[in-house]
Protein backbone atom coordinates (compact mmCIF):
# COMPACT_ATOMS: atom_id res chain seq x y z
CA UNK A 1 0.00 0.00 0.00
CA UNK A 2 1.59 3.60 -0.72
CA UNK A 3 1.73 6.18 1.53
CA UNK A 4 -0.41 9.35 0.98
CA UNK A 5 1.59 12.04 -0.12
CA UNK A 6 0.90 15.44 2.35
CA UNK A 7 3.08 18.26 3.01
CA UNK A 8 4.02 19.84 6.26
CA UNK A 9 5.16 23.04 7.41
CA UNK A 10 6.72 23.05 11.06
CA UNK A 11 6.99 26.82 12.24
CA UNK A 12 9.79 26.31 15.02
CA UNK A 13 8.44 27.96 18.01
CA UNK A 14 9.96 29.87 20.79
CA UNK A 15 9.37 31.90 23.83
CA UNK A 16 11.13 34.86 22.16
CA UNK A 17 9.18 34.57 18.96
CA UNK A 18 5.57 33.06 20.29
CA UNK A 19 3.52 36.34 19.07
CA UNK A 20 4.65 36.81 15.68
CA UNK A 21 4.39 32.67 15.49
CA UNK A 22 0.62 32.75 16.56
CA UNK A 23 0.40 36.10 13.66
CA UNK A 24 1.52 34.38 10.98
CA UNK A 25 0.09 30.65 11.66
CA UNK A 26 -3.53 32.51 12.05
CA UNK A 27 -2.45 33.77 8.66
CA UNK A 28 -1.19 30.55 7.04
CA UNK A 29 -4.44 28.63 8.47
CA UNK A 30 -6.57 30.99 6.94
CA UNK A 31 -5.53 30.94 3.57
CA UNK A 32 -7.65 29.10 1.35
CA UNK A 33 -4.55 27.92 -0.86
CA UNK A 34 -2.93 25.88 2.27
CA UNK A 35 -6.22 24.28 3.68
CA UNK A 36 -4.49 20.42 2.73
CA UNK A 37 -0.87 21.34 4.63
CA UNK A 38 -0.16 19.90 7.92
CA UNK A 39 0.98 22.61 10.23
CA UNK A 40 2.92 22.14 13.67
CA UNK A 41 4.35 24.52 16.18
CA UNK A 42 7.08 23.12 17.91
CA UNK A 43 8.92 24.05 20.54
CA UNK A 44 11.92 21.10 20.12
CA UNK A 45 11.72 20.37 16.01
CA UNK A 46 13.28 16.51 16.53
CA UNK A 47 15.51 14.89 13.92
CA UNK A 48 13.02 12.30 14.17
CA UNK A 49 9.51 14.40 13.51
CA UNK A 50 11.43 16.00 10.34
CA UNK A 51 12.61 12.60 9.03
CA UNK A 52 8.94 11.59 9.23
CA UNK A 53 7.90 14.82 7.58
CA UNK A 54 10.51 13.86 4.72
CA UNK A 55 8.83 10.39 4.05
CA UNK A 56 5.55 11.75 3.63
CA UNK A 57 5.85 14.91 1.11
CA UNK A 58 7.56 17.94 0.82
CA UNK A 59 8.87 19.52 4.23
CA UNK A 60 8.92 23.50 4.93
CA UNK A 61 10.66 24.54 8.30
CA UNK A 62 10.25 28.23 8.73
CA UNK A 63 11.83 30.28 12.08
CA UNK A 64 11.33 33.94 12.82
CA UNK A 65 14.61 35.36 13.57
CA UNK A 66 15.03 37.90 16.42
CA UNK A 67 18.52 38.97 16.25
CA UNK A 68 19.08 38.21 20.01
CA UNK A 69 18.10 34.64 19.20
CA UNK A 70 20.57 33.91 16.24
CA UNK A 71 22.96 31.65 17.89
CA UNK A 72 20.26 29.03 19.28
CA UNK A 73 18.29 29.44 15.77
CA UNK A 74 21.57 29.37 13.42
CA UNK A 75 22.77 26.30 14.92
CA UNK A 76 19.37 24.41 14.47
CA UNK A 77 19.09 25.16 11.55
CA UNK A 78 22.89 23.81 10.63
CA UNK A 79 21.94 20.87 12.58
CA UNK A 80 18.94 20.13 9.98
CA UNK A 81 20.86 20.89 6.97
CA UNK A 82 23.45 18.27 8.00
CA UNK A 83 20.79 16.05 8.71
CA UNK A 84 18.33 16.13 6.34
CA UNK A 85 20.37 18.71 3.48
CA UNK A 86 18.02 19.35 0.68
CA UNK A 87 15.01 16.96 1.93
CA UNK A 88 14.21 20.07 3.17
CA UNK A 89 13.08 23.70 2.57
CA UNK A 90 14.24 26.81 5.51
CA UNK A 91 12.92 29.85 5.29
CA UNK A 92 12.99 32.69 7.95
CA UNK A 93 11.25 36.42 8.36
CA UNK A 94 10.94 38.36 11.21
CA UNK A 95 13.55 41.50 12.59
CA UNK A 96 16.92 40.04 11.81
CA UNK A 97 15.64 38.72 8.59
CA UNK A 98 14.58 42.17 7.11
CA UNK A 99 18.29 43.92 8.70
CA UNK A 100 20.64 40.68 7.60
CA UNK A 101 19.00 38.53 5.17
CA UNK A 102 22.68 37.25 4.22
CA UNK A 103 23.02 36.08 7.69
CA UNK A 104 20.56 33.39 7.18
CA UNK A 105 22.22 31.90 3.74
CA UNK A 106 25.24 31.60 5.07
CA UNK A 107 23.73 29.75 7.86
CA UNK A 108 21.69 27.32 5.82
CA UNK A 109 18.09 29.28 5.18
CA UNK A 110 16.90 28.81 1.83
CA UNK A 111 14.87 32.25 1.46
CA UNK A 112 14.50 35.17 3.74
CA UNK A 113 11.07 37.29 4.15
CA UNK A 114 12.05 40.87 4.04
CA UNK A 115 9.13 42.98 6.29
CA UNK A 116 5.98 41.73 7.71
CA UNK A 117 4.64 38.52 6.72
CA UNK A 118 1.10 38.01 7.14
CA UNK A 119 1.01 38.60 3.26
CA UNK A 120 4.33 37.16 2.37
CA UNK A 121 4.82 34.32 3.94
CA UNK A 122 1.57 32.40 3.16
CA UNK A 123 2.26 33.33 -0.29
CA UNK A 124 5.72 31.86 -0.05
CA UNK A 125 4.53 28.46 1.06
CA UNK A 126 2.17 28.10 -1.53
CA UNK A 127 5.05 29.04 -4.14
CA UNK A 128 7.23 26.15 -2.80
CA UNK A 129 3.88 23.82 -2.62
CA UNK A 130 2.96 24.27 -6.14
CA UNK A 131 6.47 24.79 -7.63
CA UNK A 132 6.83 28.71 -8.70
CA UNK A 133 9.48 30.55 -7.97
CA UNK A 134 9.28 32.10 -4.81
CA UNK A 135 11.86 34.91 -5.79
CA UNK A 136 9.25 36.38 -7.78
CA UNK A 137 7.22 37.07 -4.52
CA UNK A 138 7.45 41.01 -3.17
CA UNK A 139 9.74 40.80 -0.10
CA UNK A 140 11.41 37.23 -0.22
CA UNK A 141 15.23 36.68 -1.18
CA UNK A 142 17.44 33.92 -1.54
CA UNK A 143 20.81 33.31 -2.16
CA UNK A 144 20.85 34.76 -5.79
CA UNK A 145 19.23 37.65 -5.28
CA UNK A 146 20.56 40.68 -6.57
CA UNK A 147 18.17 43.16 -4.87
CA UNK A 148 17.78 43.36 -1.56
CA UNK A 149 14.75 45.27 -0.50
CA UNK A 150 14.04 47.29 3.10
CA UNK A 151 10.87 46.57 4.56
CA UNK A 152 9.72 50.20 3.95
CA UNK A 153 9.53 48.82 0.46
CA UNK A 154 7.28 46.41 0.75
CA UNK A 155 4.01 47.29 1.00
CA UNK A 156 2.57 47.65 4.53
CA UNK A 157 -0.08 45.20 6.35
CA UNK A 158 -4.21 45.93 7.01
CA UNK A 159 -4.06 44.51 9.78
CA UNK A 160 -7.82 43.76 9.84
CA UNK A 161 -7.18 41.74 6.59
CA UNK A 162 -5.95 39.02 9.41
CA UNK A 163 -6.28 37.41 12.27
CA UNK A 164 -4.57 38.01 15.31
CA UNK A 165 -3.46 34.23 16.05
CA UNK A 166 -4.07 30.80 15.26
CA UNK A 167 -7.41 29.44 16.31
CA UNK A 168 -7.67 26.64 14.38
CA UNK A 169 -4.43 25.48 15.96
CA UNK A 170 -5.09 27.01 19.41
CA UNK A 171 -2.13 29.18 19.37
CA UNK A 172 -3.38 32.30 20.90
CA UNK A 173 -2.11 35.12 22.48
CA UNK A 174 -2.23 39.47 22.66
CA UNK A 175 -4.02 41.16 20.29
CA UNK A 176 -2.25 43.38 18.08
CA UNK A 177 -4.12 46.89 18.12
CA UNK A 178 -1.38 48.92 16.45
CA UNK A 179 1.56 48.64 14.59
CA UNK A 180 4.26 51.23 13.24
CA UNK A 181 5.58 53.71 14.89
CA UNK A 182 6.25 57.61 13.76
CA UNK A 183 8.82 58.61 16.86
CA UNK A 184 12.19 57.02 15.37
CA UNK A 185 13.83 56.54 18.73
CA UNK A 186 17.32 55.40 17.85
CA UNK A 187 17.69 52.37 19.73
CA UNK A 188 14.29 50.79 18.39
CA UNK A 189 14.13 49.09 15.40
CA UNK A 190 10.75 49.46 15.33
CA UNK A 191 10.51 52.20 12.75
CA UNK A 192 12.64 50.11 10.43
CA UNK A 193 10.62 46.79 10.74
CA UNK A 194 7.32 48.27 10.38
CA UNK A 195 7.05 51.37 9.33
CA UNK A 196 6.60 55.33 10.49
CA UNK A 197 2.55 55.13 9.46
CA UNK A 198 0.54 53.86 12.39
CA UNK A 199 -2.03 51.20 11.62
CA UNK A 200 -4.54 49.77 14.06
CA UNK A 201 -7.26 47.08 14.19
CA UNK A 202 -10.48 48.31 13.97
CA UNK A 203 -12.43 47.87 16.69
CA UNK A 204 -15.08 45.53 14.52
CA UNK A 205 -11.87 43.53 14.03
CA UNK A 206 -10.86 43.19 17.45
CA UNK A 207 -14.33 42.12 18.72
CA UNK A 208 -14.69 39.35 15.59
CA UNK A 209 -11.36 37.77 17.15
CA UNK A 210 -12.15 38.12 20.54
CA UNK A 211 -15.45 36.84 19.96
CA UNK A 212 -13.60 33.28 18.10
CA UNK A 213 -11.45 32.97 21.23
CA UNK A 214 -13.89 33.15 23.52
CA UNK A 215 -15.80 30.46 21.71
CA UNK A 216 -13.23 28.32 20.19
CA UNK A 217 -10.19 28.37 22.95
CA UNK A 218 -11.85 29.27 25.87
CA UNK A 219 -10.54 32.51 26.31
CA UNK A 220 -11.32 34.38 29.22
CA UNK A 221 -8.68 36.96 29.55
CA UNK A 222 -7.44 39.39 26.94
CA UNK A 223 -4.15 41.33 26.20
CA UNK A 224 -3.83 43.81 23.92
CA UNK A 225 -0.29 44.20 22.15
CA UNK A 226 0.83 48.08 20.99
CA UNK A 227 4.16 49.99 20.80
CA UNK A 228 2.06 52.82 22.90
CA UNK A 229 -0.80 51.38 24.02
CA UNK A 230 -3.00 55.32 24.67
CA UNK A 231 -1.82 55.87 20.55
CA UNK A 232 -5.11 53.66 19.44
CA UNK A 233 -6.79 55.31 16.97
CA UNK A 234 -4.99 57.85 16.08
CA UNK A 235 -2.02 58.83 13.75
CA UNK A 236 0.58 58.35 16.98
CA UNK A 237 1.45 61.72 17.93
CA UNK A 238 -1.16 62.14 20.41
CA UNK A 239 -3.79 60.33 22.04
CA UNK A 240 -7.56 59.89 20.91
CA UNK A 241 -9.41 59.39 24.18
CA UNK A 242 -12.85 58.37 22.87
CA UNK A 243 -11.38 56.27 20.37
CA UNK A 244 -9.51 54.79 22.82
CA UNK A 245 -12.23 54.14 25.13
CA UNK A 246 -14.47 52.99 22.03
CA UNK A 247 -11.85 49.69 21.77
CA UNK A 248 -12.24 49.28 25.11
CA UNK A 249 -16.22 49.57 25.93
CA UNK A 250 -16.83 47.47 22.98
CA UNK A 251 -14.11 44.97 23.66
CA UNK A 252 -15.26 44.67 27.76
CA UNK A 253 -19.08 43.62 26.38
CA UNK A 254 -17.72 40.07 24.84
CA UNK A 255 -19.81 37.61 26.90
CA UNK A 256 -17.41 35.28 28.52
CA UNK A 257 -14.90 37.46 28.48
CA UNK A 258 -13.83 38.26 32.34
CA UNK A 259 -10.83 40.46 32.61
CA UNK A 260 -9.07 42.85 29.86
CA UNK A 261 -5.29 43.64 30.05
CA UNK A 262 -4.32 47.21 28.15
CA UNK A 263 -1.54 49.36 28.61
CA UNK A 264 0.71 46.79 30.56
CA UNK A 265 3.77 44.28 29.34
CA UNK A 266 3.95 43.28 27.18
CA UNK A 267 2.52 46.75 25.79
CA UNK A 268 3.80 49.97 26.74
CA UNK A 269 2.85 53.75 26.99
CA UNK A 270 4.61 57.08 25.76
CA UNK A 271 4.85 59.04 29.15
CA UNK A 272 3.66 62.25 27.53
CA UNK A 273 0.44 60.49 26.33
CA UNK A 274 -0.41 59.84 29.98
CA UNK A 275 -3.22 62.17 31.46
CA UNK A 276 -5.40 61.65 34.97
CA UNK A 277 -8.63 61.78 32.57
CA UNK A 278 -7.40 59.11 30.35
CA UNK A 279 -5.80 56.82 33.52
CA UNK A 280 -8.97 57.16 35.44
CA UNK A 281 -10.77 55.79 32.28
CA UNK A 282 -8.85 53.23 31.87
CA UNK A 283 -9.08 52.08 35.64
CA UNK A 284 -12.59 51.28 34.64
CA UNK A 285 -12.33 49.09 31.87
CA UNK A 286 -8.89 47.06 33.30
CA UNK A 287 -8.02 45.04 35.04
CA UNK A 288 -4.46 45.16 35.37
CA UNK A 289 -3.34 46.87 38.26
CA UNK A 290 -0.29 47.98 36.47
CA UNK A 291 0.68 50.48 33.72
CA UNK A 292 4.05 49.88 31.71
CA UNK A 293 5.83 53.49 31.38
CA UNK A 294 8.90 54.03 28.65
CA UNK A 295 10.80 56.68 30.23
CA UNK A 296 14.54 54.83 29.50
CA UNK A 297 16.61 57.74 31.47
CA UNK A 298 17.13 59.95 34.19
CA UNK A 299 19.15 62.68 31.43
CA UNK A 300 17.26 64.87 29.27
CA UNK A 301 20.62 65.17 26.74
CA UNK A 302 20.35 61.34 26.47
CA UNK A 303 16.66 61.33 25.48
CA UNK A 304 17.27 64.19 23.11
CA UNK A 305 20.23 61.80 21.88
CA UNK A 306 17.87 59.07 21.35
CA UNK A 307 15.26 61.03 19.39
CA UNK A 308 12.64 60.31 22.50
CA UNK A 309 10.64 63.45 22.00
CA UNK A 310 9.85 63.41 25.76
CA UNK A 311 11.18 65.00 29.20
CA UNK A 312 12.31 63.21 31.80
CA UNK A 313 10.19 65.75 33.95
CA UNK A 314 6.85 64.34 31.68
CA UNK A 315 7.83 60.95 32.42
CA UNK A 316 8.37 61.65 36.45
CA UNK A 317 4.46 63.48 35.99
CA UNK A 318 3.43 60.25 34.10
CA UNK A 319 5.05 58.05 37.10
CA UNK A 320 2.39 60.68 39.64
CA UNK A 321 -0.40 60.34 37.06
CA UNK A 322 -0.67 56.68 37.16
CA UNK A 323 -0.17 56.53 41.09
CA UNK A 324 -2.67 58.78 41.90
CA UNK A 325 -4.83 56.63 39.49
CA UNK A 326 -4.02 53.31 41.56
CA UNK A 327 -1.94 51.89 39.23
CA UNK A 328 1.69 50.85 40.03
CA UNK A 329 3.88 52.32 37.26
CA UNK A 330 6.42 49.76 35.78
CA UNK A 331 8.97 52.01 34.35
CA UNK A 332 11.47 50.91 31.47
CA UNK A 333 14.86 52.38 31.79
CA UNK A 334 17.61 51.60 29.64
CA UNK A 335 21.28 51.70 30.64
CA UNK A 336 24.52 52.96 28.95
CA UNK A 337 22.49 54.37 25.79
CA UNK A 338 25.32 55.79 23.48
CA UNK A 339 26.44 58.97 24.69
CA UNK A 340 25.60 58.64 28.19
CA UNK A 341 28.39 59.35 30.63
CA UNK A 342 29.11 57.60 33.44
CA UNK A 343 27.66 60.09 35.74
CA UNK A 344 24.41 59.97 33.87
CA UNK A 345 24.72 55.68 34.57
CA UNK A 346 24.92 56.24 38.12
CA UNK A 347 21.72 58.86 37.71
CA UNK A 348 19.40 56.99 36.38
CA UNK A 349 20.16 54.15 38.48
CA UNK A 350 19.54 56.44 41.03
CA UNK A 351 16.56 57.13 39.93
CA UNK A 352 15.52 53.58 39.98
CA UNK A 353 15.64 53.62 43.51
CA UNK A 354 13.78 57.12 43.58
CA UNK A 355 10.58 55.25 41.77
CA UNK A 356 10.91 52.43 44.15
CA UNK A 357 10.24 54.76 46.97
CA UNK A 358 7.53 56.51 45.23
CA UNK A 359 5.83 53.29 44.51
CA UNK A 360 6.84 52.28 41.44
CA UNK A 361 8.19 49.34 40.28
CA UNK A 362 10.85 49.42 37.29
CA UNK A 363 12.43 47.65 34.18
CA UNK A 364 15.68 47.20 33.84
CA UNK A 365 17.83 47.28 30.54
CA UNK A 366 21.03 47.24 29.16
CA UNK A 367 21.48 49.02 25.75
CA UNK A 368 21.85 46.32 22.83
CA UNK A 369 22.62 47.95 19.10
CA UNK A 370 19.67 46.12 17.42
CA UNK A 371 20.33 45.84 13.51
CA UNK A 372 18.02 48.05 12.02
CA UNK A 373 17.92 51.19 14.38
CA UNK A 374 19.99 53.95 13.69
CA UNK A 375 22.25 53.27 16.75
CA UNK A 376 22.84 49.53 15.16
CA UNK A 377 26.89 50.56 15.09
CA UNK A 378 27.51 52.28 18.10
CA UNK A 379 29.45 50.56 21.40
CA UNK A 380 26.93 47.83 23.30
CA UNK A 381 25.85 49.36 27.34
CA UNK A 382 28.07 48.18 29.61
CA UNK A 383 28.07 48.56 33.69
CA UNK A 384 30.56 49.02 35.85
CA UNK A 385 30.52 46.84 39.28
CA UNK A 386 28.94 49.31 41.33
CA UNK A 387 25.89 50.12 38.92
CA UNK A 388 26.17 46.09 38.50
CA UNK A 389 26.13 45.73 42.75
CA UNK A 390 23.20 48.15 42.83
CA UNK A 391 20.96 47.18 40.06
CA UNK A 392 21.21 43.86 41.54
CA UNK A 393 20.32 44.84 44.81
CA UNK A 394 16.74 46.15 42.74
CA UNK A 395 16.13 42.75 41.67
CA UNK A 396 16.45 40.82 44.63
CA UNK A 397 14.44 42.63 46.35
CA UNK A 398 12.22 41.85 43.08
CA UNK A 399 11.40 45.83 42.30
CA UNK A 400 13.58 45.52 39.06
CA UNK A 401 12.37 43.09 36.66
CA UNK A 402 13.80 42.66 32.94
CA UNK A 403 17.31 40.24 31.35
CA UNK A 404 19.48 43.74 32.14
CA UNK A 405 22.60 41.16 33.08
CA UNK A 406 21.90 38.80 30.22
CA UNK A 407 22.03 41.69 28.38
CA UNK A 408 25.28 42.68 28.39
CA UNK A 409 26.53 39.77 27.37
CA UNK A 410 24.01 39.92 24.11
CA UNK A 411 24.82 43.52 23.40
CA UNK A 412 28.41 42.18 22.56
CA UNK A 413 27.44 39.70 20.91
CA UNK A 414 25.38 42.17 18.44
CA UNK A 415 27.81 44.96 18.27
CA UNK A 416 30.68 42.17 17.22
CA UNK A 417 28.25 40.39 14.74
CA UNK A 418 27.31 44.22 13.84
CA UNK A 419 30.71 45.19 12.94
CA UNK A 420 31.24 41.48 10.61
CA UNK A 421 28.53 42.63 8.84
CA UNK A 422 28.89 44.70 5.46
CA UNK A 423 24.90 45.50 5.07
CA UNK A 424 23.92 48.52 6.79
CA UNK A 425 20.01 49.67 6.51
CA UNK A 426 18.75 52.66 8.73
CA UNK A 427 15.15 52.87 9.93
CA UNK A 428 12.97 55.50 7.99
């Protein structure tokens, strides 16, 4: 008896990448081209569940690259080139993708998806399925390409064109409200990745997926995911409170929905979008008791540096704001941001402990030079022992969260990997 002939796509799946996994699988699922392809999610891709794979039809393995993930993802996927070499097709999209597409070819990927990929990627696997050539595709390269696109070149997502996350597979998570970003802070790669124009999901949108989740996985709890959360509905310079409060009326009335999560992690807010009115209606629609705060230093020079278009007075009056609301402010702060002096270190870890006695709780990070953002080539944040002795005093008393040691370690590793590189793209 012969074996039917189905193909598979395994989307390797980790902790790092789980969101933009759960995106693009909803989008993948959803297409009516791929209805017949069997589609995992794994979180350890065995020799043995590819070699299966293999026997049965054609095999796609697809990763999203974050570029703080490259040496765990690089090394699997040399692992199942060795293995399996050509049995196989590798493709991988997300951040590092779009800044270093000839990082994954010389690693074993067979094509890279430049940008975002709810459009690209499903078209992608049905090129390899039915045997076109996938280099024809808007925003995928392979080894032979001659032009390398940005991602501002390829045209930008409608988000309400799809879903959220995978419901047919039960891989489920935030809800992506907004997308792009028009402040171009230097450290973020943001801008690059996605775009200056802001984008949301309508509110029609958000209640259709909500409404699936509720039915089909049992949700009962909702997060909403935004680069500033109090931006919804509006072009992203400023805040549209009724819009804002339109999402979040509409979204609170899903029956069997209990609890609603907006404007914490793993979302954040601008501090200068943060007003009592606005707070005060969020309190009653949330039901997080926390509010996640970007305010990244205690030095106005360093802000202005990193293009941050905010005070570090607004984000102390932000910090009072969302007290006086009853929320505990979680406040990000980012340490040795290029130009920062060693005075302006000690500051802001100073002011760490300032927050902490206010009431706040805080965020620790150490600057990485993300490919991508316009401060991709400058020196990686490093501390010296006494920032190191005192930050670590914060978390063990558990009122800094965040990787800030890992960090350091990973911010070399990008700035060296940085400097190997001869590609150099620059956000918008």
């Amino acid at each position: 008896m012969h074996q039917l002939c189905s193909n598979s796509l395994f989307f390797s799946t980790h902790s790092s990448s789980r969101y933009s996994v759960a995106a693009l699988l909803g989008a993948i699922e959803t297409d009516p081209r791929l209805l017949d392809l069997e589609i995992r999610a794994p979180t350890n891709l065995t020799n043995d569940d590819i070699r299966k794979s293999v026997e049965k039809g054609q095999t796609i393995i697809a990763h999203s690259v974050m570029s703080t993930q490259t040496e765990r993802i690089f090394e699997e996927v040399r692992r199942i080139r060795e293995k399996f070499g050509k049995q196989v097709t590798i493709v991988g999209g997300g951040p590092h993708a779009s800044a270093r597409p000839k990082d994954l070819f010389l690693s074993g990927f067979d094509y890279a998806v430049i940008g975002e990929g709810e459009n690209t990627f499903p078209e992608l696997v049905d090129a390899l399925l039915s045997g076109k050539d996938p280099l024809k595709i808007q925003g995928v390269v392979g080894r032979s390409s001659e032009i390398w696109p940005r991602p501002q070149e390829i045209p930008i997502v409608d988000l309400d064109k799809y879903p959220p996350f995978a419901i047919g597979m039960n891989i489920v998570g935030p809800i992506e409200i907004t997308r792009g970003c028009p402040f171009k802070c230097k450290f973020c790669c943001t801008p690059f990745l996605t775009g200056c124009k802001v984008r949301h999901r309508s509110v029609a949108s958000v209640i259709k997926w909500l409404t699936a989740a509720v039915e089909k996985s049992g949700f009962t709890r909702a997060w909403f995911l935004s680069p500033n959360a109090l931006s919804y509905g509006g072009k992203g310079m400023r805040a549209e409170p009724e819009k804002l409060e339109s999402l979040l009326r509409e979204s609170t009335k899903v029956e069997g929905l209990d609890e609603m999560f907006f404007g914490s992690f793993p979302s954040e807010v601008r501090p200068e979008f943060v007003t009592q009115p606005i707070l005060e209606m969020l309190r009653s629609y949330v039901a997080n008791t926390s509010v996640q705060i970007g305010l990244q230093s205690s030095s106005d020079r360093v802000l202005s540096l990193a293009n941050r278009h905010h005070t570090v007075e607004q984000g102390m009056r932000a910090v009072r704001i969302a007290l006086d609301s009853d929320f505990t402010p979680h406040v990000d702060m980012i340490f040795g941001l290029p130009g920062e002096t060693k005075k302006e270190l000690r500051d802001s870890i100073e002011l760490c402990y300032t927050l902490v006695e206010m009431g706040a709780k805080t965020h620790g990070h150490v600057f990485m030079p993300l490919p991508g953002s316009v401060y991709e080539e400058m020196p990686p944040g490093e501390l010296d022992s006494e920032s190191r002795r005192r930050l670590g005093e914060l978390s063990r008393r558990k009122e800094m969260t965040g990787s800030w040691s890992a960090q350091e370690r990973l911010a070399e590793f990008l700035w060296t990997q940085n400097k190997k590189s001869k590609k150099k793209d620059g956000p918008c």
